[in-house]
C-alpha atoms as a PDB file:
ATOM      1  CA  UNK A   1       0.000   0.000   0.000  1.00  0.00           C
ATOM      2  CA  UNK A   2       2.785   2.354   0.727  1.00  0.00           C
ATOM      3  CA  UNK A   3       4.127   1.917  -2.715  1.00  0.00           C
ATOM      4  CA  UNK A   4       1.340   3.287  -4.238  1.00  0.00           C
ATOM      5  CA  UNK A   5       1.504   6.687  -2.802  1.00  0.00           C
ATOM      6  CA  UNK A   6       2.881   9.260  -5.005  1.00  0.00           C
ATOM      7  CA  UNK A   7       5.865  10.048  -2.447  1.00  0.00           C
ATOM      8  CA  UNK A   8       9.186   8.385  -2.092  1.00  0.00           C
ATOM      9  CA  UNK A   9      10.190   6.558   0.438  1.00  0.00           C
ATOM     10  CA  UNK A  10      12.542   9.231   2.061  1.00  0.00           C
ATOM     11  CA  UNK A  11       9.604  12.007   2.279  1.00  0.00           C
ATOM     12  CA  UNK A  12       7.257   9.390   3.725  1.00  0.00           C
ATOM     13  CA  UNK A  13      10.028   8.927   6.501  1.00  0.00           C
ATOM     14  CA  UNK A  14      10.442  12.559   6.945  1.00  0.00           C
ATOM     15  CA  UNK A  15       6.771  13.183   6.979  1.00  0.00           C
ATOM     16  CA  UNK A  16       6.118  10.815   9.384  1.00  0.00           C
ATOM     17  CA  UNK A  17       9.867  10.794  11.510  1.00  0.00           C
ATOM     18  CA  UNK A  18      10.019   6.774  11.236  1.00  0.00           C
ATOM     19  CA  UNK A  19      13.655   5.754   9.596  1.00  0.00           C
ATOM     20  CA  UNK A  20      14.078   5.268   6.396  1.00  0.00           C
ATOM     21  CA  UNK A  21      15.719   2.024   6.807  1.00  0.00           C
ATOM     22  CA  UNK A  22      12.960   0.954   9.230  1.00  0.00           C
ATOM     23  CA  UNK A  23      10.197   1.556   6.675  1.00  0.00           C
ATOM     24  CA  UNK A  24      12.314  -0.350   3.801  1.00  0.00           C
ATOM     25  CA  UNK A  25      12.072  -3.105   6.700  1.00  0.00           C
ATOM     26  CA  UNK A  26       8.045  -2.961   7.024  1.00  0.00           C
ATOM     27  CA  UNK A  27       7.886  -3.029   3.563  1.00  0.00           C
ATOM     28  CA  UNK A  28       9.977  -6.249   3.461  1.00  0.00           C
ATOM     29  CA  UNK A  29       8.247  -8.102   6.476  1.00  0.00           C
ATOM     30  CA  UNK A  30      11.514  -7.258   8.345  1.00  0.00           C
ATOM     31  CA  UNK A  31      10.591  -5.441  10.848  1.00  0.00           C
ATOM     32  CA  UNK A  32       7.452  -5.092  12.967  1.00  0.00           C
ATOM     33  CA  UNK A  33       4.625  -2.094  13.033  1.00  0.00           C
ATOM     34  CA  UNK A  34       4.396  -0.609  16.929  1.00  0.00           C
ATOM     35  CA  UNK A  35       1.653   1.260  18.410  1.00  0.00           C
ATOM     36  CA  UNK A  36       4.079   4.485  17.368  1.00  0.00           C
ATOM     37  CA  UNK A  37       4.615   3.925  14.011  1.00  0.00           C
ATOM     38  CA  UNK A  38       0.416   3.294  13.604  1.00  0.00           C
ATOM     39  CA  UNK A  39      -0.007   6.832  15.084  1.00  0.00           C
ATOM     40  CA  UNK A  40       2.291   8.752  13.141  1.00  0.00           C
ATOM     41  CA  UNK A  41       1.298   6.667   9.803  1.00  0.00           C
ATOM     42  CA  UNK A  42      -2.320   6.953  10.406  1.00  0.00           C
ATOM     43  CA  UNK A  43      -2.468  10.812  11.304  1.00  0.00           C
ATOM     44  CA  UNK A  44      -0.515  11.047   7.896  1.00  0.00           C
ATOM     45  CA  UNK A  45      -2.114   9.126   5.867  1.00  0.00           C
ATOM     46  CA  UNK A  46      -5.769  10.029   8.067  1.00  0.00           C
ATOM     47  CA  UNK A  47      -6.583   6.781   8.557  1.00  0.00           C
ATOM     48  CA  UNK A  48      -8.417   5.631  11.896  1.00  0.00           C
ATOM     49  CA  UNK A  49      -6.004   4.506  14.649  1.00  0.00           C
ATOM     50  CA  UNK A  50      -4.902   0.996  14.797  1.00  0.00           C
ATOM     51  CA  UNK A  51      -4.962   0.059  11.154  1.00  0.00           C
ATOM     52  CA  UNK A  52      -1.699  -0.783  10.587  1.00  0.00           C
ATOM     53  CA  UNK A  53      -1.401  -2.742  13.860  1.00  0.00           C
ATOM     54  CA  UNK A  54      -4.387  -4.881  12.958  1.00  0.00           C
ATOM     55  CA  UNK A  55      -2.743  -5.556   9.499  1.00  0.00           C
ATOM     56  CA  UNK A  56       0.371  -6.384  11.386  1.00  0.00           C
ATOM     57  CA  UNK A  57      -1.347  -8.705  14.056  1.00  0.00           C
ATOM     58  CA  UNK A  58      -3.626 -10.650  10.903  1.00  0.00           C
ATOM     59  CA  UNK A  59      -0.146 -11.674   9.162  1.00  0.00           C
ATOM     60  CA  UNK A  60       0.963 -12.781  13.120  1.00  0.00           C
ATOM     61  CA  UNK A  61      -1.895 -14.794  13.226  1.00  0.00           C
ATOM     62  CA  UNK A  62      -1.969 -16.544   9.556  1.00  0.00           C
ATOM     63  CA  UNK A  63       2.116 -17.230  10.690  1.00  0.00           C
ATOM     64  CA  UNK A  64       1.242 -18.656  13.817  1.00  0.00           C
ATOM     65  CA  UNK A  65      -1.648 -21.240  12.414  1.00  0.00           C
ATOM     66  CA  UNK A  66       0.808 -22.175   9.578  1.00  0.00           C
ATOM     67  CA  UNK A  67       3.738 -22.851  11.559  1.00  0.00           C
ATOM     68  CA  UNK A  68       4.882 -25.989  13.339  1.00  0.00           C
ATOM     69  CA  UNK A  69       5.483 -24.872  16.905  1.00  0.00           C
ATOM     70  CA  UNK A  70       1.967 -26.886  17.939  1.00  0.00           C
ATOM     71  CA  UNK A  71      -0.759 -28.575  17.133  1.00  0.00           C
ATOM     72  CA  UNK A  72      -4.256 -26.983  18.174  1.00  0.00           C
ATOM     73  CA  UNK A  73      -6.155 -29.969  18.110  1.00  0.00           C
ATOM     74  CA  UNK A  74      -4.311 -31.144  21.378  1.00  0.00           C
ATOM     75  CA  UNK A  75      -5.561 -28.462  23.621  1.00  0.00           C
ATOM     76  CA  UNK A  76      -9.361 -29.329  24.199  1.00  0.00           C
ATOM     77  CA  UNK A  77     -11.196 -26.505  25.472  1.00  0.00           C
ATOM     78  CA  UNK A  78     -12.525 -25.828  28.132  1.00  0.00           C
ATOM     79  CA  UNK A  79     -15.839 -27.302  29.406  1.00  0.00           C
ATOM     80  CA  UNK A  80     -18.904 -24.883  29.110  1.00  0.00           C
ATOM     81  CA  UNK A  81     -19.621 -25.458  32.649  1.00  0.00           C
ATOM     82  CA  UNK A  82     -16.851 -24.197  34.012  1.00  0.00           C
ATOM     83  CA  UNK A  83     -17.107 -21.065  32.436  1.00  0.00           C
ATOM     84  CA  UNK A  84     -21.238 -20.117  33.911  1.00  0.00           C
ATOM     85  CA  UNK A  85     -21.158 -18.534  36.605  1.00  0.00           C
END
C-alpha cells in the first residue's frame, strides 16, 4: 500500500519521523509495526487509529496457524460449565 503513494520513500520517513531504513524493513516483512509507528502513519495518511497494527497482528496470526510450533487440536477446550457462573 505504501508503494502506491505518489511520495518516495525518504519524504514518507520525513513526513512521518520513522527511519528510512525501518520503513524499507516494514515493507519487506523485516521489521514489525508498533503502536508508534500506527499513530504517526495513520495521522498522515488520516486513517483511523490501529490500522496498521491490525494488518500487522492478521499476518501474526496466519504465521502462527501455519507454523509448526503446535498442534491446536491437542488443547481441548474448556468445558462450558466451568465457564457459567
Amino acid at each position: 500500500m505504501l508503494e502506491e503513494l505518489p511520495i518516495t520513500q525518504k519524504q514518507f520517513a520525513q513526513a512521518t519521523g520513522i527511519p528510512e531504513a525501518h520503513l524499507s524493513g516494514l515493507k519487506k516483512g523485516n521489521s514489525r509495526f508498533t503502536p508508534e509507528h500506527d499513530l504517526r502513519i495513520t495521522r498522515y495518511l488520516k486513517q483511523s487509529e490501529g490500522f496498521w497494527l491490525r494488518l500487522q497482528l492478521r499476518a501474526d496470526l496466519r504465521k502462527a496457524k501455519a507454523g509448526k510450533s503446535f498442534d491446536r487440536n491437542k488443547i481441548k477446550p474448556i468445558d462450558d460449565k466451568l465457564l457459567t457462573v
